[in-house]
C-alpha atoms as a PDB file:
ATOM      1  CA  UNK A   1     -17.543 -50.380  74.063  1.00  0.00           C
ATOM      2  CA  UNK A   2     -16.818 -51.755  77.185  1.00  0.00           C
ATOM      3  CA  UNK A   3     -17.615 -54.662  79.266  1.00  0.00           C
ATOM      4  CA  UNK A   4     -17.743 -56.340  82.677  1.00  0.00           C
ATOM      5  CA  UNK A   5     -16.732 -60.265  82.853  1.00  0.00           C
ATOM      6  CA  UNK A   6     -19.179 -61.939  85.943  1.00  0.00           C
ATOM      7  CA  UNK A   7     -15.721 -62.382  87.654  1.00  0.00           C
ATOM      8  CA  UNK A   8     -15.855 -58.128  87.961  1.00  0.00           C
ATOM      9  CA  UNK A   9     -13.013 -57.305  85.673  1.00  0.00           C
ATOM     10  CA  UNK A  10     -13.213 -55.599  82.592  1.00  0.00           C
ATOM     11  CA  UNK A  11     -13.620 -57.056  79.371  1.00  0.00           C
ATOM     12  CA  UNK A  12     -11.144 -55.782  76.228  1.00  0.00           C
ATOM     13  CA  UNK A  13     -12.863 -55.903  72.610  1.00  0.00           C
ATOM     14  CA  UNK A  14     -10.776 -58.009  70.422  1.00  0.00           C
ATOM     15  CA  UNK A  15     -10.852 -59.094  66.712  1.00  0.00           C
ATOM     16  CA  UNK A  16     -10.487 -62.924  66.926  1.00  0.00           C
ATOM     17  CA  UNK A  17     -10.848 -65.513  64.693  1.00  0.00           C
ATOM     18  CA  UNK A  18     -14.101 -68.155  65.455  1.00  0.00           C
ATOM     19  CA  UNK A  19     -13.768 -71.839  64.685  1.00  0.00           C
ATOM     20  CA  UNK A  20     -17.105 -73.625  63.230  1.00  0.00           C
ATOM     21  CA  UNK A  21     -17.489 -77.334  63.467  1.00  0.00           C
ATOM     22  CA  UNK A  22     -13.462 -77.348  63.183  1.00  0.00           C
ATOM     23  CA  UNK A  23     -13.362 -76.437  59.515  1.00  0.00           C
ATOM     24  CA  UNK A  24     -14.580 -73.151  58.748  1.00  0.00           C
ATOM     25  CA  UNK A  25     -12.739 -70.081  60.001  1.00  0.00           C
ATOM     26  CA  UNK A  26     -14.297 -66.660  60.186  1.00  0.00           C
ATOM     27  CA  UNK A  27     -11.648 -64.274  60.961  1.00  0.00           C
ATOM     28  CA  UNK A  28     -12.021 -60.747  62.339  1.00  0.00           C
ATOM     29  CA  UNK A  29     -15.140 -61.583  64.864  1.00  0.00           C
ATOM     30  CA  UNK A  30     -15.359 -59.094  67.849  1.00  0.00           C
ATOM     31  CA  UNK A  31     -15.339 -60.893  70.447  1.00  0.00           C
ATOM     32  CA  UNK A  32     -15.230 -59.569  74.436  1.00  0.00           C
ATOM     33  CA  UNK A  33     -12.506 -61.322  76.533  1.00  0.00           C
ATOM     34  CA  UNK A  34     -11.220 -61.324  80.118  1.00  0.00           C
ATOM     35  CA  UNK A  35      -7.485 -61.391  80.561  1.00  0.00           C
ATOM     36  CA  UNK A  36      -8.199 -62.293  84.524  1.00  0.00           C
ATOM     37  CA  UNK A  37     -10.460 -65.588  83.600  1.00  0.00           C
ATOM     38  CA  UNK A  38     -10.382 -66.231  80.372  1.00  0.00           C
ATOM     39  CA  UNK A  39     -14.288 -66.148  79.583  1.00  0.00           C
ATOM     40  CA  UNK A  40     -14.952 -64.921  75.737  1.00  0.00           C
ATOM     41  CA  UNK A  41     -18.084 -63.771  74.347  1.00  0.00           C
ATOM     42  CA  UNK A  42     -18.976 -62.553  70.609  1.00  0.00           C
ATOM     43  CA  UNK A  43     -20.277 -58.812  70.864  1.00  0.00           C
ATOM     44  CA  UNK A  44     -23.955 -58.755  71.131  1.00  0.00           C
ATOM     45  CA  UNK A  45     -24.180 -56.721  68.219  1.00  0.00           C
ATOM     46  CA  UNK A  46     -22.691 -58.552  65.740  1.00  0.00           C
ATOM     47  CA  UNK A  47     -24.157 -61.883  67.465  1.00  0.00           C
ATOM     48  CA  UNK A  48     -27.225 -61.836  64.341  1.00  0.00           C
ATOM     49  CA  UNK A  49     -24.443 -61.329  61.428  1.00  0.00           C
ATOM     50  CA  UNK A  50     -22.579 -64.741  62.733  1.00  0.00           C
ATOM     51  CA  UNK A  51     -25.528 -66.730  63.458  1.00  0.00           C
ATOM     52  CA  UNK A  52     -26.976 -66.164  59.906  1.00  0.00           C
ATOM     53  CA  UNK A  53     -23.797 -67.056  58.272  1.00  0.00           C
ATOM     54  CA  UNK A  54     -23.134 -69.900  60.435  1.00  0.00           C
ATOM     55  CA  UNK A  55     -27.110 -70.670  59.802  1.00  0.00           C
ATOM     56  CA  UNK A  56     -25.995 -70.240  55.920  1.00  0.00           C
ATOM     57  CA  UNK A  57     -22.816 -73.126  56.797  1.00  0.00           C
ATOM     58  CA  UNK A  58     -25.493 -75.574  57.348  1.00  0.00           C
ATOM     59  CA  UNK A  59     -24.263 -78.878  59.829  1.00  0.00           C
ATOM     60  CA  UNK A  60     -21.781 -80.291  57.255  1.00  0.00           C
ATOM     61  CA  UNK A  61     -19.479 -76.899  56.312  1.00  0.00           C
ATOM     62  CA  UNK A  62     -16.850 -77.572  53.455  1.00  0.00           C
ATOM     63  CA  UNK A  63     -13.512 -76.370  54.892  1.00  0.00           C
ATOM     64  CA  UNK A  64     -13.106 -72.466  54.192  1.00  0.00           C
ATOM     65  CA  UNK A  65     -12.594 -69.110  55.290  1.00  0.00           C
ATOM     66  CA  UNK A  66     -14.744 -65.810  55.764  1.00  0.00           C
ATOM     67  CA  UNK A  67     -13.970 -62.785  56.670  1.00  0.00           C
ATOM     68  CA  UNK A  68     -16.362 -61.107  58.968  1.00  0.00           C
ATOM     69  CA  UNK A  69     -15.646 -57.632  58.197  1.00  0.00           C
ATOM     70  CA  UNK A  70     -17.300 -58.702  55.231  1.00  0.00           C
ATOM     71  CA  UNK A  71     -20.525 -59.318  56.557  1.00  0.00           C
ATOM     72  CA  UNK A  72     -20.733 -57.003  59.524  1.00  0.00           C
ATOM     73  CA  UNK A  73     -19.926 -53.100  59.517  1.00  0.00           C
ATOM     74  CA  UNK A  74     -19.827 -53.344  62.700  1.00  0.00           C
ATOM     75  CA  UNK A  75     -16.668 -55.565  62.698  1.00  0.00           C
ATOM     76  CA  UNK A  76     -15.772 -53.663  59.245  1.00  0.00           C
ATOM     77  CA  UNK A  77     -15.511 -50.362  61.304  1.00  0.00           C
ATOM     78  CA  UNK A  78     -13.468 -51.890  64.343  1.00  0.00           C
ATOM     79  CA  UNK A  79     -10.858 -53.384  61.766  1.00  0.00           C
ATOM     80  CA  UNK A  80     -10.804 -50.138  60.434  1.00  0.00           C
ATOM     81  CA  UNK A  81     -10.033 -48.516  63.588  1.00  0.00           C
ATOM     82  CA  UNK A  82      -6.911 -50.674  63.792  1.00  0.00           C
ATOM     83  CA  UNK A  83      -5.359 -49.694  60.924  1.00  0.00           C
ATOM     84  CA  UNK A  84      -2.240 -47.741  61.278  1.00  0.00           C
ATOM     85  CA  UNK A  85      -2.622 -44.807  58.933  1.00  0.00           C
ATOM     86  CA  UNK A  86      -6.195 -44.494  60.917  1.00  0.00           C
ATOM     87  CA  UNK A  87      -4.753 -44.351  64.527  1.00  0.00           C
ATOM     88  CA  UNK A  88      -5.655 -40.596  64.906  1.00  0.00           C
ATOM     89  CA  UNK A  89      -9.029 -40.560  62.994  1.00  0.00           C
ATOM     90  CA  UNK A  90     -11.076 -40.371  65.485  1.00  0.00           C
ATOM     91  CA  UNK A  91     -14.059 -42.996  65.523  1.00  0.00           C
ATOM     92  CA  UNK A  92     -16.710 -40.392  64.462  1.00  0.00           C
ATOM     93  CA  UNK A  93     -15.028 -39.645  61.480  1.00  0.00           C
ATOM     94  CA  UNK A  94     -14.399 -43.360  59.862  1.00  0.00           C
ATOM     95  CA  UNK A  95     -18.191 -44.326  61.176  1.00  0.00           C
ATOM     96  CA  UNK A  96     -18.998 -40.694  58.659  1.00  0.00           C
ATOM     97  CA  UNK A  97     -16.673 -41.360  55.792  1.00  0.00           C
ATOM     98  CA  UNK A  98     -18.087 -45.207  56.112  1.00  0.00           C
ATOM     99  CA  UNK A  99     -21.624 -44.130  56.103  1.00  0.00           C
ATOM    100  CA  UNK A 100     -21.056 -41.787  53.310  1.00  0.00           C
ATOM    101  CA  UNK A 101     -19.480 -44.754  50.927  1.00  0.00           C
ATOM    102  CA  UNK A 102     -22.035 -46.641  51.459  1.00  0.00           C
ATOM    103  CA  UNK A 103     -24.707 -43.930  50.470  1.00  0.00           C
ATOM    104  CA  UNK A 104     -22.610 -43.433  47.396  1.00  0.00           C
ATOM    105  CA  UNK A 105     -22.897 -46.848  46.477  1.00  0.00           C
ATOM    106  CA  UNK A 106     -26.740 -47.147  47.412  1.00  0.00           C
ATOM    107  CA  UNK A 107     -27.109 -43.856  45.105  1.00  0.00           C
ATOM    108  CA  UNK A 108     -24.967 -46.148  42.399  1.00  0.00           C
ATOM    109  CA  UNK A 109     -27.033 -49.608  43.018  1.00  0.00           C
ATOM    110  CA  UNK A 110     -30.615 -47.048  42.363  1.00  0.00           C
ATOM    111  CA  UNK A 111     -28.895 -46.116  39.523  1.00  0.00           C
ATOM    112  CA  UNK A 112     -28.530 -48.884  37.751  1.00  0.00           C
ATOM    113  CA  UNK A 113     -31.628 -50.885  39.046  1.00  0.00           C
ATOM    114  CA  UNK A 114     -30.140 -53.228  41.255  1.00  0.00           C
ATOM    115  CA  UNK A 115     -32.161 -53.797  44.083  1.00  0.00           C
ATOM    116  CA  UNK A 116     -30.801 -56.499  45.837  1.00  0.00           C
ATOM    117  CA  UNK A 117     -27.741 -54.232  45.945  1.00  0.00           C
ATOM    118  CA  UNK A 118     -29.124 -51.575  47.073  1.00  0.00           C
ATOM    119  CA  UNK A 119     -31.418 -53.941  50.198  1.00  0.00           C
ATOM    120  CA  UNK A 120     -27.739 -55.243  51.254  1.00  0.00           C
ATOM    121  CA  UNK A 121     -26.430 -51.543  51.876  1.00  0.00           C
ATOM    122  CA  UNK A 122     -29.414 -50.698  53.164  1.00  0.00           C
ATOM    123  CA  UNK A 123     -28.955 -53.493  55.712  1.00  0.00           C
ATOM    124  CA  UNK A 124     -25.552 -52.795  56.164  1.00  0.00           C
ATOM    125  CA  UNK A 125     -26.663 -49.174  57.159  1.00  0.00           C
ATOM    126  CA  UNK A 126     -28.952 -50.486  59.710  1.00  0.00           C
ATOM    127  CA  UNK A 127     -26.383 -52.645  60.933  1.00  0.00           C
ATOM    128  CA  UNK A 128     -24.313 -48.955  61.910  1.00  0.00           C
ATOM    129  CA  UNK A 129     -27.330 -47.077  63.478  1.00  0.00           C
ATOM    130  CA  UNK A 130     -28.474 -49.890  65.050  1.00  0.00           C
ATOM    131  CA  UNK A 131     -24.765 -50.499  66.665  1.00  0.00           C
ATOM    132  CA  UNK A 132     -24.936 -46.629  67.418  1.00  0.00           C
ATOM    133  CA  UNK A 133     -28.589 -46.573  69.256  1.00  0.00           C
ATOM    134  CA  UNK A 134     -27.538 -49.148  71.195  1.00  0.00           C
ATOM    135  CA  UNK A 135     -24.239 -48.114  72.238  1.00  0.00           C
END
Protein backbone atom coordinates (compact mmCIF):
# COMPACT_ATOMS: atom_id res chain seq x y z
CA UNK A 1 0.00 0.00 0.00
CA UNK A 2 1.76 2.70 -1.33
CA UNK A 3 1.41 6.28 -1.99
CA UNK A 4 2.51 9.42 -3.83
CA UNK A 5 2.60 12.88 -1.71
CA UNK A 6 1.56 15.96 -4.50
CA UNK A 7 5.23 17.03 -3.81
CA UNK A 8 6.18 13.49 -5.99
CA UNK A 9 7.75 11.53 -3.22
CA UNK A 10 6.52 8.54 -1.80
CA UNK A 11 4.37 8.24 1.02
CA UNK A 12 5.33 5.49 4.04
CA UNK A 13 2.16 3.89 5.89
CA UNK A 14 2.49 4.56 9.50
CA UNK A 15 0.48 3.68 12.69
CA UNK A 16 0.06 7.11 14.41
CA UNK A 17 -1.84 8.28 17.02
CA UNK A 18 -4.86 11.09 15.98
CA UNK A 19 -5.73 13.91 18.34
CA UNK A 20 -9.66 14.89 18.52
CA UNK A 21 -10.69 18.25 19.79
CA UNK A 22 -7.35 17.95 22.05
CA UNK A 23 -8.76 15.35 24.41
CA UNK A 24 -9.45 12.17 22.90
CA UNK A 25 -6.62 10.03 21.55
CA UNK A 26 -7.14 7.22 19.11
CA UNK A 27 -3.98 5.40 18.83
CA UNK A 28 -2.90 3.03 16.06
CA UNK A 29 -4.60 5.13 12.98
CA UNK A 30 -2.88 4.44 9.56
CA UNK A 31 -2.05 7.28 8.44
CA UNK A 32 0.17 8.08 4.96
CA UNK A 33 3.10 10.51 5.57
CA UNK A 34 5.86 12.22 3.57
CA UNK A 35 9.26 12.33 5.17
CA UNK A 36 10.28 15.09 2.28
CA UNK A 37 7.19 17.61 3.27
CA UNK A 38 5.63 16.58 5.98
CA UNK A 39 1.92 16.29 4.55
CA UNK A 40 -0.15 13.36 6.51
CA UNK A 41 -3.24 11.82 5.44
CA UNK A 42 -5.47 8.96 7.21
CA UNK A 43 -5.66 5.89 4.71
CA UNK A 44 -8.69 6.13 2.62
CA UNK A 45 -9.78 2.94 3.76
CA UNK A 46 -10.04 3.25 7.16
CA UNK A 47 -11.23 7.06 6.61
CA UNK A 48 -15.30 5.62 7.34
CA UNK A 49 -14.14 3.63 10.68
CA UNK A 50 -12.67 7.15 12.17
CA UNK A 51 -15.31 9.37 11.02
CA UNK A 52 -18.07 7.20 12.66
CA UNK A 53 -16.28 7.03 15.88
CA UNK A 54 -15.33 10.54 15.87
CA UNK A 55 -19.21 11.07 14.66
CA UNK A 56 -19.94 8.75 17.91
CA UNK A 57 -17.43 11.55 20.15
CA UNK A 58 -20.01 14.07 19.47
CA UNK A 59 -18.53 18.10 19.72
CA UNK A 60 -17.88 17.96 23.51
CA UNK A 61 -15.60 14.45 23.87
CA UNK A 62 -14.80 13.52 27.62
CA UNK A 63 -11.01 13.03 27.72
CA UNK A 64 -10.13 9.27 26.71
CA UNK A 65 -8.46 6.87 24.68
CA UNK A 66 -9.37 4.32 21.78
CA UNK A 67 -7.63 2.10 20.16
CA UNK A 68 -8.27 1.87 16.51
CA UNK A 69 -7.25 -1.56 15.90
CA UNK A 70 -10.28 -2.01 17.73
CA UNK A 71 -12.58 -0.68 15.38
CA UNK A 72 -10.88 -1.23 12.06
CA UNK A 73 -9.35 -4.67 10.75
CA UNK A 74 -7.85 -2.90 8.55
CA UNK A 75 -5.61 -1.10 11.14
CA UNK A 76 -6.02 -4.49 13.31
CA UNK A 77 -4.13 -6.37 10.46
CA UNK A 78 -1.30 -3.63 9.92
CA UNK A 79 -0.57 -3.71 13.81
CA UNK A 80 -0.43 -7.19 13.39
CA UNK A 81 2.04 -7.09 10.73
CA UNK A 82 4.35 -5.25 13.12
CA UNK A 83 4.58 -7.58 15.59
CA UNK A 84 7.85 -9.24 16.05
CA UNK A 85 7.07 -12.92 16.29
CA UNK A 86 4.98 -12.07 12.88
CA UNK A 87 7.92 -10.48 10.87
CA UNK A 88 8.13 -13.53 8.48
CA UNK A 89 4.35 -14.35 8.16
CA UNK A 90 3.78 -13.20 5.20
CA UNK A 91 0.66 -10.77 4.82
CA UNK A 92 -1.54 -13.44 3.10
CA UNK A 93 -1.31 -15.63 5.83
CA UNK A 94 -2.32 -13.21 8.99
CA UNK A 95 -5.19 -11.56 6.52
CA UNK A 96 -6.25 -15.93 6.37
CA UNK A 97 -5.72 -16.85 9.96
CA UNK A 98 -7.62 -13.29 10.71
CA UNK A 99 -10.44 -14.08 8.44
CA UNK A 100 -10.73 -17.51 9.76
CA UNK A 101 -11.11 -16.17 13.63
CA UNK A 102 -13.47 -14.15 12.78
CA UNK A 103 -15.64 -16.88 10.95
CA UNK A 104 -15.15 -18.91 14.07
CA UNK A 105 -16.56 -16.38 16.12
CA UNK A 106 -19.50 -15.49 13.61
CA UNK A 107 -20.16 -19.47 13.67
CA UNK A 108 -20.07 -18.90 17.77
CA UNK A 109 -22.31 -15.50 17.80
CA UNK A 110 -25.14 -17.89 15.33
CA UNK A 111 -24.76 -20.17 17.89
CA UNK A 112 -25.87 -18.65 20.61
CA UNK A 113 -28.37 -16.13 18.97
CA UNK A 114 -26.58 -13.08 19.12
CA UNK A 115 -27.14 -11.10 16.26
CA UNK A 116 -25.75 -7.95 16.85
CA UNK A 117 -22.57 -10.00 17.32
CA UNK A 118 -22.67 -11.70 14.61
CA UNK A 119 -23.71 -8.01 12.18
CA UNK A 120 -20.34 -6.52 13.84
CA UNK A 121 -18.13 -9.49 12.41
CA UNK A 122 -19.92 -9.46 9.57
CA UNK A 123 -18.95 -5.80 9.15
CA UNK A 124 -15.67 -6.33 10.24
CA UNK A 125 -15.38 -8.95 7.34
CA UNK A 126 -16.46 -6.46 4.87
CA UNK A 127 -14.15 -4.09 6.22
CA UNK A 128 -11.12 -6.91 4.92
CA UNK A 129 -12.59 -7.64 1.40
CA UNK A 130 -13.45 -4.37 0.90
CA UNK A 131 -9.65 -3.21 1.86
CA UNK A 132 -8.61 -6.20 -0.50
CA UNK A 133 -10.90 -5.19 -3.74
CA UNK A 134 -9.66 -2.04 -3.50
CA UNK A 135 -6.11 -2.58 -3.05
Amino acid sequence: MQKYCKCGRTMNLRLRTVIYQNKVDIENVPIYSCEACGRSEVVPHVKPELTGLIGKLGSKPEKQQFFFHEVSEVAFLLLKVTEKERMNDSMEKIVEERINELLDIMLLAQSLGDEPWADEIRKRLSQITQSAIST
